[in-house]
N, C-alpha and C. Protein backbone atom coordinates (compact mmCIF):
# COMPACT_ATOMS: atom_id res chain seq x y z
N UNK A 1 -19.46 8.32 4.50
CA UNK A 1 -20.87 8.59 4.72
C UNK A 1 -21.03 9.52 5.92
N UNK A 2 -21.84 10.39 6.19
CA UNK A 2 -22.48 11.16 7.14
C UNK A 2 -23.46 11.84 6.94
N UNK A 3 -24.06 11.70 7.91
CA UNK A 3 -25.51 11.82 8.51
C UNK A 3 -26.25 13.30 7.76
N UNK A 4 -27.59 13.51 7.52
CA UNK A 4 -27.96 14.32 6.81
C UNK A 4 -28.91 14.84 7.23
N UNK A 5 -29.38 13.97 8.22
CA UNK A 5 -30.28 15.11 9.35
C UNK A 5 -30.13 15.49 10.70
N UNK A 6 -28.71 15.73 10.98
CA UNK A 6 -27.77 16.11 11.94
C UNK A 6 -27.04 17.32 11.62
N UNK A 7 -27.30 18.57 12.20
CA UNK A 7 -25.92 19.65 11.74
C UNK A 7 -24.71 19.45 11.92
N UNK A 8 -23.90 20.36 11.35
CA UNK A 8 -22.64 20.27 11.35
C UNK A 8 -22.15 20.31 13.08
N UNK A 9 -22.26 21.36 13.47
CA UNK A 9 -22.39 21.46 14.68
C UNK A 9 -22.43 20.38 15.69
N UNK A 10 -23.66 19.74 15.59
CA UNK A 10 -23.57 18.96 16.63
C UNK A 10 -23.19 17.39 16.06
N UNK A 11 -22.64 17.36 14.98
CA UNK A 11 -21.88 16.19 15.00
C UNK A 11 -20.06 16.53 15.18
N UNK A 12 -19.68 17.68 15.20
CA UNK A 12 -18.59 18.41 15.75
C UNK A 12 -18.45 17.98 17.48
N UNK A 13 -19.76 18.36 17.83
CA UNK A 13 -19.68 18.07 19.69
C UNK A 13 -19.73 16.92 20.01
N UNK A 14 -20.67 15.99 18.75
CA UNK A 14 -20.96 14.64 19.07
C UNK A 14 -19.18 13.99 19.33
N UNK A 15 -18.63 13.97 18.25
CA UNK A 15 -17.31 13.40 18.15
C UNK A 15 -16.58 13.90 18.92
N UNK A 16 -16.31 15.42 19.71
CA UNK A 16 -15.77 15.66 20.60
C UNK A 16 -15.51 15.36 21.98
N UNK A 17 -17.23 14.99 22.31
CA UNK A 17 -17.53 14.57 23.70
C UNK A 17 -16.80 13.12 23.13
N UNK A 18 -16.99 12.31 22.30
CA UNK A 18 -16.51 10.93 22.32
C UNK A 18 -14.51 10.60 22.50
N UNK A 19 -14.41 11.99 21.67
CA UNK A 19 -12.76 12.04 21.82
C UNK A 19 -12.24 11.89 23.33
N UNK A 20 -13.33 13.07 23.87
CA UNK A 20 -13.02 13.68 25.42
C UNK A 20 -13.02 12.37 25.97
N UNK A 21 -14.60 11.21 25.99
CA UNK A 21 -14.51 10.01 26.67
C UNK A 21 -13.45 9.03 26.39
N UNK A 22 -12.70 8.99 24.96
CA UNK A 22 -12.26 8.07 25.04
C UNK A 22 -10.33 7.97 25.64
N UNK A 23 -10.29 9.20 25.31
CA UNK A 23 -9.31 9.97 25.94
C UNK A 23 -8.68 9.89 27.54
N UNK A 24 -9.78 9.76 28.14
CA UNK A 24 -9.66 9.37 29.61
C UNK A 24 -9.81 8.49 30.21
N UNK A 25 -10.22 7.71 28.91
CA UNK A 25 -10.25 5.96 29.17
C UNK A 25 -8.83 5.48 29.30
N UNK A 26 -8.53 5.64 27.88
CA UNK A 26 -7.01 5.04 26.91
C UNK A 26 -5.43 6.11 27.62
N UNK A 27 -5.74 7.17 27.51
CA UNK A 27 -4.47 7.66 27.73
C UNK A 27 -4.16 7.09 28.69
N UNK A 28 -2.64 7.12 29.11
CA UNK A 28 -2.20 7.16 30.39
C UNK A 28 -0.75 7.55 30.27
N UNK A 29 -0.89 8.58 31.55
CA UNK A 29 0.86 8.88 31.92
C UNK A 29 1.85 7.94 31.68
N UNK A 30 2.66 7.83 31.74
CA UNK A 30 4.04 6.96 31.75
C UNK A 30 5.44 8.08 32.27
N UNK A 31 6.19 7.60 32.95
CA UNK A 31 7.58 8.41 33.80
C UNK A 31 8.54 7.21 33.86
N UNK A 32 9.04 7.31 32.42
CA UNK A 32 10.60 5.83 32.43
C UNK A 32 11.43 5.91 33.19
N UNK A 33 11.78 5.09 33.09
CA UNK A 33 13.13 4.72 33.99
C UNK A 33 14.40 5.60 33.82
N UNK A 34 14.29 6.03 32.98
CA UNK A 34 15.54 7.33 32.86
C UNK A 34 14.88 8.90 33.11
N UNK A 35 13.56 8.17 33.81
CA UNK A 35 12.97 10.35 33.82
C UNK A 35 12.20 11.38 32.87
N UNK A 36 12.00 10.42 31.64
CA UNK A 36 11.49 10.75 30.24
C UNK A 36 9.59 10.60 31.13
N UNK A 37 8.98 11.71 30.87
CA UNK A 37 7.44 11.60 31.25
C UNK A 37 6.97 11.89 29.62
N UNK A 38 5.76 10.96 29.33
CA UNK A 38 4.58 11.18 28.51
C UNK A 38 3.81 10.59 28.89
N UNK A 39 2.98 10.10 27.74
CA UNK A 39 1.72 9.27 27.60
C UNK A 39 1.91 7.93 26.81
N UNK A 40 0.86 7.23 27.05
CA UNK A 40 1.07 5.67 25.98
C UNK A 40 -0.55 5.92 25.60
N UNK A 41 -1.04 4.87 25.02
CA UNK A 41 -2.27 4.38 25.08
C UNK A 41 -1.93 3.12 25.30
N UNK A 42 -3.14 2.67 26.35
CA UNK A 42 -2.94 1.28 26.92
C UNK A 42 -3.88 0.77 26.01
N UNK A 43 -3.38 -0.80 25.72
CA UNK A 43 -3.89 -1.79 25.21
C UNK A 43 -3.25 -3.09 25.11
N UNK A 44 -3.94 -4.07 24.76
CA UNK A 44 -3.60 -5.33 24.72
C UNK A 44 -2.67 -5.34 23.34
N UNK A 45 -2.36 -6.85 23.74
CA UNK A 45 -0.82 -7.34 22.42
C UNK A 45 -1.39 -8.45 22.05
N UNK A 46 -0.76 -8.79 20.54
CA UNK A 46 -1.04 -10.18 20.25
C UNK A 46 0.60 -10.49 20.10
N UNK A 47 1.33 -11.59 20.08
CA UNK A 47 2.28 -12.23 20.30
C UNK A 47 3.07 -12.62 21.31
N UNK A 48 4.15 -12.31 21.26
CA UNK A 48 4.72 -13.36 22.47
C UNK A 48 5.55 -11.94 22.97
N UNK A 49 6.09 -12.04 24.59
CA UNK A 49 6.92 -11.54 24.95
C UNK A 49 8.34 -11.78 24.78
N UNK A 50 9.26 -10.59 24.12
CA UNK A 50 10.30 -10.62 23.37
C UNK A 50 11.26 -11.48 24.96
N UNK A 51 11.78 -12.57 24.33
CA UNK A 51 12.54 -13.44 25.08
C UNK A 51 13.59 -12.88 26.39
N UNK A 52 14.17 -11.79 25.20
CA UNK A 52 15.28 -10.96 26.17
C UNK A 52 14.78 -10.25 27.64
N UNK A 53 13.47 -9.98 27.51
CA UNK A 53 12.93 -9.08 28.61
C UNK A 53 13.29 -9.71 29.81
N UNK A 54 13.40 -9.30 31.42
CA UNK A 54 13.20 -10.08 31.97
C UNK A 54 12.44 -10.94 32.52
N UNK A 55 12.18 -11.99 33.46
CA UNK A 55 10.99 -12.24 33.40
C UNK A 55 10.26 -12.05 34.35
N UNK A 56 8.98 -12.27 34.31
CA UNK A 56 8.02 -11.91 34.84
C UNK A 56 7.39 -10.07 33.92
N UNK A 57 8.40 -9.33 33.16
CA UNK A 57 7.69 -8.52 32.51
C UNK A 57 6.59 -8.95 31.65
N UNK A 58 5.85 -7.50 31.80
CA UNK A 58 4.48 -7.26 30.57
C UNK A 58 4.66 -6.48 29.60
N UNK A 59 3.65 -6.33 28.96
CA UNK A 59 3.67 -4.81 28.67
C UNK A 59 2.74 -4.48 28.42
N UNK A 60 2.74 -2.68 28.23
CA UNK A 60 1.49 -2.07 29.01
C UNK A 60 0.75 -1.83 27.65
N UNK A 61 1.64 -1.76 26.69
CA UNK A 61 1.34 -1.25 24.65
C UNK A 61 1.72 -1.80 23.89
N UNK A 62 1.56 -1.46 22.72
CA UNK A 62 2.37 -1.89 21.23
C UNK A 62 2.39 -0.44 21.02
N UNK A 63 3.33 -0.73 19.30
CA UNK A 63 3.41 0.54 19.00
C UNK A 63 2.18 0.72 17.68
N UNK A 64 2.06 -0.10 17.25
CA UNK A 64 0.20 0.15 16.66
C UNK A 64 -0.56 1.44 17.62
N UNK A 65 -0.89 0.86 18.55
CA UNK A 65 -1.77 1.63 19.34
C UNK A 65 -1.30 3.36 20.03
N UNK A 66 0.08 3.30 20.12
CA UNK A 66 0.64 4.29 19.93
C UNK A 66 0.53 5.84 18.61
N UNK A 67 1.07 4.80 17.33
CA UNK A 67 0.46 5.04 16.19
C UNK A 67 -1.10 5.77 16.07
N UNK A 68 -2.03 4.96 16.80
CA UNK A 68 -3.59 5.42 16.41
C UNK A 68 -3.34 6.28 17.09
N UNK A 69 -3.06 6.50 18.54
CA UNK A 69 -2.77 7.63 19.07
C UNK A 69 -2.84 9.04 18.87
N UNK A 70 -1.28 8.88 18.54
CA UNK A 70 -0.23 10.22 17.77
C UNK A 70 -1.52 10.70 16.21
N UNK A 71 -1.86 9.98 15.34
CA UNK A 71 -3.28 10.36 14.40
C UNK A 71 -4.17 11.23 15.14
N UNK A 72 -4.69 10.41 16.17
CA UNK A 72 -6.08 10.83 16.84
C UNK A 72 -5.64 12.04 17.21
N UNK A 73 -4.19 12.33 18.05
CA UNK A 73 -4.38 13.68 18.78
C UNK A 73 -4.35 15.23 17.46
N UNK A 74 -3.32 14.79 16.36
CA UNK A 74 -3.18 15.69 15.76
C UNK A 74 -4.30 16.02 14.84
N UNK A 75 -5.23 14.83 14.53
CA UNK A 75 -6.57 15.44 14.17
C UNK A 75 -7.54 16.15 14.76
N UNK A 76 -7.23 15.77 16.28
CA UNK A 76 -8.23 16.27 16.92
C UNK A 76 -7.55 17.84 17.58
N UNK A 77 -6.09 17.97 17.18
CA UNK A 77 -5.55 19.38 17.36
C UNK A 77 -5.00 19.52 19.00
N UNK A 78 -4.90 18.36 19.44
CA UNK A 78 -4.30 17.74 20.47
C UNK A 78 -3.04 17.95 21.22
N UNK A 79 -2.23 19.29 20.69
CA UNK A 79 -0.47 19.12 20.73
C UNK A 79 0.13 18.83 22.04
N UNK A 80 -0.71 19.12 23.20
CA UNK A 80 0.20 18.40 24.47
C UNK A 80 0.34 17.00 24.37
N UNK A 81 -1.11 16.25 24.09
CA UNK A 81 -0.81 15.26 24.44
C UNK A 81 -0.11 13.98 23.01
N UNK A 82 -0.36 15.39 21.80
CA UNK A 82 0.77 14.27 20.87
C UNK A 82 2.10 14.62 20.98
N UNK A 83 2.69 15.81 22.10
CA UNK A 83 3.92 15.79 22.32
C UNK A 83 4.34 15.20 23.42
N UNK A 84 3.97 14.76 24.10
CA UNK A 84 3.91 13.60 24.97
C UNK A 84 3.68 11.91 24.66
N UNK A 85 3.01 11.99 23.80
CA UNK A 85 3.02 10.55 22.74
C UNK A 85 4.37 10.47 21.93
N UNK A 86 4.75 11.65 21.67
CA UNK A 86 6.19 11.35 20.55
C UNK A 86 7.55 11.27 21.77
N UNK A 87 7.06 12.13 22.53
CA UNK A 87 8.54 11.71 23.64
C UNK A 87 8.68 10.04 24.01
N UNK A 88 7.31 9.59 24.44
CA UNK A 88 7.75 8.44 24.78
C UNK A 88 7.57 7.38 23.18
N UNK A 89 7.56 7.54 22.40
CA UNK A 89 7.86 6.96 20.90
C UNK A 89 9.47 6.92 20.85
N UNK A 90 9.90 8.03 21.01
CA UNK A 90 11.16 8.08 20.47
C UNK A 90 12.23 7.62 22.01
N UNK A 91 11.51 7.61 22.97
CA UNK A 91 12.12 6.78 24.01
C UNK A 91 12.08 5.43 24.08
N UNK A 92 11.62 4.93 23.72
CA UNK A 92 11.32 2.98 23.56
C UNK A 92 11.79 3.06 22.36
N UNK A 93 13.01 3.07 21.65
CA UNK A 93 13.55 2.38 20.37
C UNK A 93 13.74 0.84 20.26
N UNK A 94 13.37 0.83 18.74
CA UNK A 94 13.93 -0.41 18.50
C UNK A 94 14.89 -0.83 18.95
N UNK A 95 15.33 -1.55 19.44
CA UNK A 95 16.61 -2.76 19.23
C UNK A 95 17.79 -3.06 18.17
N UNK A 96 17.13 -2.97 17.11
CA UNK A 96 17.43 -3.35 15.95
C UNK A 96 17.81 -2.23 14.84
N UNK A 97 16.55 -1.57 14.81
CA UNK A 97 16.94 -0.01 14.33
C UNK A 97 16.62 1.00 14.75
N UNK A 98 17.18 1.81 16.29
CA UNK A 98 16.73 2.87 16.63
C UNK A 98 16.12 4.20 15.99
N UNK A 99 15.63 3.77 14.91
CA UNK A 99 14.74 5.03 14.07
C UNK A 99 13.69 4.79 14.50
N UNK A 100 13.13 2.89 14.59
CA UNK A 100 11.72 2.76 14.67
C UNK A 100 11.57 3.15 16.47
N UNK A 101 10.49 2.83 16.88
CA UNK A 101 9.94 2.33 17.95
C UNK A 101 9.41 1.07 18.15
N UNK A 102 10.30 0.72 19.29
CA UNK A 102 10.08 -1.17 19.59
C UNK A 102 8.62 -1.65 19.92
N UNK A 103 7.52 -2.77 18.94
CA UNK A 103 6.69 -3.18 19.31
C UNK A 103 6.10 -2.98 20.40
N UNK A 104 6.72 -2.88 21.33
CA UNK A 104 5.79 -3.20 23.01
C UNK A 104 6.47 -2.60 23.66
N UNK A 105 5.67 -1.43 24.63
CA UNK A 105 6.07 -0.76 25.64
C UNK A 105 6.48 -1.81 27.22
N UNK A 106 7.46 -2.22 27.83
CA UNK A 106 7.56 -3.08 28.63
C UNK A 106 6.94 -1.99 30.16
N UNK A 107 6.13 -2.74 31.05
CA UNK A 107 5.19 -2.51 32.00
C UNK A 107 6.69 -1.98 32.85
N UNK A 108 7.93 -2.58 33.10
CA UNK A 108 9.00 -1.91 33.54
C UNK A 108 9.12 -0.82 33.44
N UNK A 109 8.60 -0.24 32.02
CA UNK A 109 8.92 0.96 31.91
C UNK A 109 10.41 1.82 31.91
N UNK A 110 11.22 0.73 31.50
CA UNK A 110 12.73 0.54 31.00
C UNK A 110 12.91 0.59 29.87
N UNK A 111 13.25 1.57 29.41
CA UNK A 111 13.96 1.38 27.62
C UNK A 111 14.90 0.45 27.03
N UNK A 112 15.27 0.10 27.99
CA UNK A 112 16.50 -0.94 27.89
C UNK A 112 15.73 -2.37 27.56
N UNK A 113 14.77 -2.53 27.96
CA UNK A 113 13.98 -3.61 28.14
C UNK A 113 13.67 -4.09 26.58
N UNK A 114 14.06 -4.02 25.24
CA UNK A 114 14.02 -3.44 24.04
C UNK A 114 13.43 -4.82 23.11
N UNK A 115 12.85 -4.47 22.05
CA UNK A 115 12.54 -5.51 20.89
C UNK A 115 12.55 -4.75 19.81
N UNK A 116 12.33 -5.53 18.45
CA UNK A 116 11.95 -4.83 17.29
C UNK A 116 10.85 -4.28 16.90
N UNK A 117 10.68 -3.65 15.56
CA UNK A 117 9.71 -3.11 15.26
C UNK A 117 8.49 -3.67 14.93
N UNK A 118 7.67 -3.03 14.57
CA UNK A 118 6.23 -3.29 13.58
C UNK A 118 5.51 -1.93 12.86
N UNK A 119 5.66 -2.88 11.35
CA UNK A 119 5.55 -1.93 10.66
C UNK A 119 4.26 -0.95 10.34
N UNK A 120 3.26 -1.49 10.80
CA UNK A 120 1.96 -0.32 10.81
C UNK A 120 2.23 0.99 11.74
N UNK A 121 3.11 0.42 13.24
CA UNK A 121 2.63 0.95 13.88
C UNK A 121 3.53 2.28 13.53
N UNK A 122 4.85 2.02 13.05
CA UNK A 122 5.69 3.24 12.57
C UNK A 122 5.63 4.06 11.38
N UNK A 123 4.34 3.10 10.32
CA UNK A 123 3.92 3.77 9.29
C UNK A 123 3.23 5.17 10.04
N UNK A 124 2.26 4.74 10.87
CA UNK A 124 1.07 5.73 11.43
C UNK A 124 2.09 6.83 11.75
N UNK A 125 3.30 6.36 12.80
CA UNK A 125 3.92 7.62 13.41
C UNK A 125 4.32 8.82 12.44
N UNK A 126 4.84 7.82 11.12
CA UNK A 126 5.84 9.17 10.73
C UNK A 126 4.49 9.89 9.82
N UNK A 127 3.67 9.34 9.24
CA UNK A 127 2.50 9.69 9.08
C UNK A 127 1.75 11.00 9.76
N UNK A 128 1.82 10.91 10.83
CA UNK A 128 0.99 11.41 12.13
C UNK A 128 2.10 13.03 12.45
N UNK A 129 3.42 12.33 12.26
CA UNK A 129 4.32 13.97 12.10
C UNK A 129 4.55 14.30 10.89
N UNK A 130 4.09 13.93 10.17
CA UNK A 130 4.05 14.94 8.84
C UNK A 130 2.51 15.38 9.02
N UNK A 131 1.52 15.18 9.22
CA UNK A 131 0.41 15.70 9.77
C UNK A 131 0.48 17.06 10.83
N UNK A 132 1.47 16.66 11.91
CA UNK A 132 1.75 17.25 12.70
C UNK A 132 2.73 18.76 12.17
N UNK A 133 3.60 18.57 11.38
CA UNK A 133 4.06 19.73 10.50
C UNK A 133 2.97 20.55 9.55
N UNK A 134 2.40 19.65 9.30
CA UNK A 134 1.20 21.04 8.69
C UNK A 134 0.42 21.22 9.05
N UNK A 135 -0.39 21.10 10.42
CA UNK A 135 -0.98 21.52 11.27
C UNK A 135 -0.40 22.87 12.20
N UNK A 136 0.53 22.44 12.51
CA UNK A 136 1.40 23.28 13.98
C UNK A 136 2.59 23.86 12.96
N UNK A 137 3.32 23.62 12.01
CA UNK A 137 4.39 24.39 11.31
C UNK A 137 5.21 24.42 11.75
N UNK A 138 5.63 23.43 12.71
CA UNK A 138 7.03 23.18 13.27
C UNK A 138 7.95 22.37 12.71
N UNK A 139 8.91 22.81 12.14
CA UNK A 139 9.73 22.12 11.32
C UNK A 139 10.49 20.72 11.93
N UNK A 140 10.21 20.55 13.09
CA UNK A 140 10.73 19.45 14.01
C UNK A 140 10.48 18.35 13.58
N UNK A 141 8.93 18.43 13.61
CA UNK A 141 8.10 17.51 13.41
C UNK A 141 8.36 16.76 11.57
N UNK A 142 8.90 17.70 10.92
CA UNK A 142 8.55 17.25 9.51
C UNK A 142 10.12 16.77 9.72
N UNK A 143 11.47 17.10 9.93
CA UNK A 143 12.69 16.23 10.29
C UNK A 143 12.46 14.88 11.02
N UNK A 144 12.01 14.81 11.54
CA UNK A 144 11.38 13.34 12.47
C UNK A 144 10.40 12.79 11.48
N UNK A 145 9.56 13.14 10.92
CA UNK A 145 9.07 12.33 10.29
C UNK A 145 10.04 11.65 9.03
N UNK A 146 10.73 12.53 8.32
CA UNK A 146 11.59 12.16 7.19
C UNK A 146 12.73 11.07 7.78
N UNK A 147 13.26 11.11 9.15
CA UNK A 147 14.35 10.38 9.62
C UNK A 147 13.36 8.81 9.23
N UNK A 148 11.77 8.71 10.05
CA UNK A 148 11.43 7.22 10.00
C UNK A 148 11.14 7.15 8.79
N UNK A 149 10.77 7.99 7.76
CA UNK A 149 10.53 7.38 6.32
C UNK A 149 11.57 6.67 5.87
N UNK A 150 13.08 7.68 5.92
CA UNK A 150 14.05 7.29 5.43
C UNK A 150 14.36 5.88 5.94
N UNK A 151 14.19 5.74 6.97
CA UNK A 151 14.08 4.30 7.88
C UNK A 151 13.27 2.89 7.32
N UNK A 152 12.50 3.52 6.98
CA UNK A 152 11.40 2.16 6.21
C UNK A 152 11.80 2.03 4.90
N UNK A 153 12.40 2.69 4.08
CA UNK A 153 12.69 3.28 2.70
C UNK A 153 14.00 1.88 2.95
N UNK A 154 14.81 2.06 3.86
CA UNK A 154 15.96 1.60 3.79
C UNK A 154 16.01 -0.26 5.04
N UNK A 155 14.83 -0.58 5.67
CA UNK A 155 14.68 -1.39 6.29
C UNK A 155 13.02 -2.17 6.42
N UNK A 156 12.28 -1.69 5.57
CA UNK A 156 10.75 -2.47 5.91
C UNK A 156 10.26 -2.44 3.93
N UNK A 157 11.06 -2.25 3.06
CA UNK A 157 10.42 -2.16 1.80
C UNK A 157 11.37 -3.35 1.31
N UNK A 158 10.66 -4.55 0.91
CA UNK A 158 11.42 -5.85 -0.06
C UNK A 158 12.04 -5.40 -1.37
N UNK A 159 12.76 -6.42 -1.65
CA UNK A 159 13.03 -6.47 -2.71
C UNK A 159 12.27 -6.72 -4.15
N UNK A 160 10.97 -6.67 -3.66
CA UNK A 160 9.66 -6.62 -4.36
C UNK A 160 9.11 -5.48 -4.34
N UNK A 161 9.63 -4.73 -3.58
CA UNK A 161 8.88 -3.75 -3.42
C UNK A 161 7.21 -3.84 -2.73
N UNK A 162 7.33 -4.66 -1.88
CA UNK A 162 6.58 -4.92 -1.07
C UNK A 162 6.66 -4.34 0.74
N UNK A 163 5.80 -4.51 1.45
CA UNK A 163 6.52 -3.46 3.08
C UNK A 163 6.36 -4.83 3.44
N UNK A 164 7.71 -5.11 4.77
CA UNK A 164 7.73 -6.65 5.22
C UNK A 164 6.95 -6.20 6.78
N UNK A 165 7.50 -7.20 7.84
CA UNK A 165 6.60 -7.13 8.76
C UNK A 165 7.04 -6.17 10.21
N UNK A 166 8.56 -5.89 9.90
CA UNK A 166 9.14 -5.33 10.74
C UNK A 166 10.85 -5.33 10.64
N UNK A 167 11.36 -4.15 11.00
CA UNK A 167 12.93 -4.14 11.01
C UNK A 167 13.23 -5.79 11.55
N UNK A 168 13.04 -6.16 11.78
CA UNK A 168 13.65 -8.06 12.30
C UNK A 168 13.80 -8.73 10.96
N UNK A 169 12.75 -8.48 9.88
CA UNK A 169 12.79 -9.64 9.19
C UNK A 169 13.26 -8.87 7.80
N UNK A 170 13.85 -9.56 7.09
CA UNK A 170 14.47 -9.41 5.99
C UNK A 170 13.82 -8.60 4.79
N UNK A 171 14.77 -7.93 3.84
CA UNK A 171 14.36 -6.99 3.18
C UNK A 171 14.12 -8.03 1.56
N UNK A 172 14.87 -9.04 2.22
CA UNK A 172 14.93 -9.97 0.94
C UNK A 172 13.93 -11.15 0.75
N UNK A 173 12.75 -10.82 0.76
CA UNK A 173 11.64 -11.90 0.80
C UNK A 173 10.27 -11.06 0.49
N UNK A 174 9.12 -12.13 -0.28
CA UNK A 174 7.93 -11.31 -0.87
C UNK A 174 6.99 -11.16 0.42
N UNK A 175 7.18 -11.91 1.48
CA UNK A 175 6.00 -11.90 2.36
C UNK A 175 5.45 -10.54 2.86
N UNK A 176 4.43 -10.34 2.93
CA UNK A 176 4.15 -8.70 3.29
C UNK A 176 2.50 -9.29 3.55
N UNK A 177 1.88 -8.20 4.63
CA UNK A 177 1.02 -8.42 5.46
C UNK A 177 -0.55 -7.44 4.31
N UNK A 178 -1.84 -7.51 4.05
CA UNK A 178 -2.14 -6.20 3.77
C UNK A 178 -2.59 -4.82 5.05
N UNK A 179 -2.52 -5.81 6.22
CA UNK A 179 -2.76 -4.55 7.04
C UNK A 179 -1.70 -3.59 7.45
N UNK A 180 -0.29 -3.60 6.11
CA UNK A 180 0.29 -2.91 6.48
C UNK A 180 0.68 -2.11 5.14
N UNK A 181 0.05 -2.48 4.10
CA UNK A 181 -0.70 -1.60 2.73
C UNK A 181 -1.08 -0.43 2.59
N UNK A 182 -0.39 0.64 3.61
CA UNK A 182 -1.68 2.26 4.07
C UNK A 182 -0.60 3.02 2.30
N UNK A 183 -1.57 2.60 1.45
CA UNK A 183 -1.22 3.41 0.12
C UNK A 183 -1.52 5.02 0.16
N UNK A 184 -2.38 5.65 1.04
CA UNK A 184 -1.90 6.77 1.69
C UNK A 184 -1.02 7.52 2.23
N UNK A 185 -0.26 6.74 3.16
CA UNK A 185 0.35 7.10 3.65
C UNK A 185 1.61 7.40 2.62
N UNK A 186 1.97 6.00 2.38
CA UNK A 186 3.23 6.14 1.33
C UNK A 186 3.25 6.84 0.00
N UNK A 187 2.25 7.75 -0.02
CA UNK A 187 2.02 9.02 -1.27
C UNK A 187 2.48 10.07 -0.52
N UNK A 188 2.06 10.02 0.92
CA UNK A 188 2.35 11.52 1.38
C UNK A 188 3.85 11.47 1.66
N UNK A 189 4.12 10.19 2.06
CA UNK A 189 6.16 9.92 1.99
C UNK A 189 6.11 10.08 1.08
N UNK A 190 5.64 10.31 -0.21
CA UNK A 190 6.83 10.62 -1.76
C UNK A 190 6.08 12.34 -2.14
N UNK A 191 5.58 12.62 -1.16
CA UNK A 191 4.85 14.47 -1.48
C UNK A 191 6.34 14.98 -0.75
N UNK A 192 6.17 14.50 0.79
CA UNK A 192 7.15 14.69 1.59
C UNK A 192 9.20 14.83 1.22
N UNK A 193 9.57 13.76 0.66
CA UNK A 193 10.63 13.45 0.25
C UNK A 193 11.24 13.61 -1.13
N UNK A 194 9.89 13.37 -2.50
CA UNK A 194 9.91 13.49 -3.45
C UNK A 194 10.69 12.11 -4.37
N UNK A 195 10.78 11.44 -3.54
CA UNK A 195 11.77 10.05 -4.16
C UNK A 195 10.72 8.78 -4.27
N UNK A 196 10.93 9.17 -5.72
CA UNK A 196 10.09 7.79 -6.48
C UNK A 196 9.74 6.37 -6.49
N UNK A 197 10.29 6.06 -5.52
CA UNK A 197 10.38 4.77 -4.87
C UNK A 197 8.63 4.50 -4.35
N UNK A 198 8.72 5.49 -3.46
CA UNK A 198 7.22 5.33 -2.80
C UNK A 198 6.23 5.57 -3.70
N UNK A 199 6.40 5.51 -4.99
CA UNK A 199 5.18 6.05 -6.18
C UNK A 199 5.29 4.39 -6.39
N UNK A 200 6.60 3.90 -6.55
CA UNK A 200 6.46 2.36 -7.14
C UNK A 200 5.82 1.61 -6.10
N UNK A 201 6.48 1.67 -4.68
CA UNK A 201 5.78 1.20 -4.06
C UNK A 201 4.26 0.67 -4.02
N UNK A 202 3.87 2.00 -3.81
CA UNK A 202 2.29 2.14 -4.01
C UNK A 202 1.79 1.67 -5.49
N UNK A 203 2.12 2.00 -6.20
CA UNK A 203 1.74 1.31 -7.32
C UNK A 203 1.67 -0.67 -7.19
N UNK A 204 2.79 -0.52 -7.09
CA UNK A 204 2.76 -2.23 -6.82
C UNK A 204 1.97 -3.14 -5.74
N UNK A 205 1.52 -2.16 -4.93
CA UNK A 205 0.66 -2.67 -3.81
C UNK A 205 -1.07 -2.69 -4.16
N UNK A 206 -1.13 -1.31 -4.73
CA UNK A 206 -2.30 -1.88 -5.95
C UNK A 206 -2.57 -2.68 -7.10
N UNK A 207 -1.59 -3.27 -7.69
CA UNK A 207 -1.51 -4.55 -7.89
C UNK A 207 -1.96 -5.63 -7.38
N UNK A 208 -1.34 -5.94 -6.57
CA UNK A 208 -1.40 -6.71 -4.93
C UNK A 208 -3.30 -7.02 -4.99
N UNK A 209 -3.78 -5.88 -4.52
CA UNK A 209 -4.92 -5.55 -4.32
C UNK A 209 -5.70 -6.12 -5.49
N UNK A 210 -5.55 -5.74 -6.41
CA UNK A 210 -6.06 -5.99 -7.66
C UNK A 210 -6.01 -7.36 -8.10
N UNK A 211 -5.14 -7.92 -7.84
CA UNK A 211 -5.15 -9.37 -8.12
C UNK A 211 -5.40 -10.34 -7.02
N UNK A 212 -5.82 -9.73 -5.59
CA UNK A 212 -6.78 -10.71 -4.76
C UNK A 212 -7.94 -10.41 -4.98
């Protein structure tokens, strides 16, 4: 839906000034522990702090919010600050499978500090660089995106053909979340790659849909 007695124009500035505000809310620098500088978006977590950390750590993100991120900037044509969102993405790896990016940015600001994945938030990423390749035409961006497809292809899709909840949990079980259902996304992984899997995928997830 949008507005019909508003020009184009100034719902262009409207959303801009809001980008601009929200932008200087949410972003924030980050400079890891090995010297790597970007950005995060700060926000709150729901679960527990991964055991291994030490203690008394926080953390400052998830990688969800990361995810909305890396979207927001390349829609909004953003490239410093979604190349600064992908440095520190690909600096906080998983644990488990260094393709993804680990749930929660630790307030240490140590990579080492490490957990597993979650799967929305790495859907959005590789999402967000294949966006990012046909926006900007940098072939970088479309290799990085294909590495995490290939990644979920081979660690977050069941044996149902269902997406599970994260590289931690098994490929061999029906449980699957729907907020992690983006049947979008996983069309543009099979435009991207061309491997039929992600057609079944998606197909079967509208199913899913269809029968709740």
């Amino acid at each position: 839906m949008k507005p019909n007695h508003i020009s184009e124009s100034v719902i262009d500035n409207q959303v801009i000034s809001y980008f601009n505000s929200w932008k200087k809310d949410y972003l924030k620098d980050i400079t890891t522990s090995t010297g790597v500088s970007g950005f995060y978006i700060t926000a709150d977590y729901t679960g527990s702090i991964p055991r291994q950390w030490p203690s008394g750590t926080d953390a400052l993100s998830q990688s969800e919010a990361h995810g909305y991120g890396m979207l927001i900037f390349v829609i909004m044509d953003d490239k410093s600050s979604f190349d600064g969102m992908n440095r520190i993405r690909k600096e906080f790896q998983s644990s488990i499978d260094p393709r993804f990016m680990q749930w929660l940015i630790p307030d240490s600001k140590n990579p080492s500090h490490s957990a597993g994945s979650a799967t929305d938030g790495d859907m959005d990423m590789a999402y967000a660089l294949l966006l990012a390749h046909n926006k900007w035409g940098e072939k970088k961006y479309l290799e990085e995106a294909i590495i995490i497809i290939e990644a979920i292809d081979e660690k977050l899709i069941t044996n149902v053909n269902r997406v599970n909840f994260g590289d931690w949990q098994s490929t061999s079980t029906d449980k699957s979340r729907p907020s992690d259902w983006m049947t979008g996304h996983l069309k543009a992984y099979y435009l991207a790659t061309d491997n039929n899997k992600w057609q079944t995928v998606t197909d079967n997830l509208y199913g899913l849909i269809n029968e709740i």
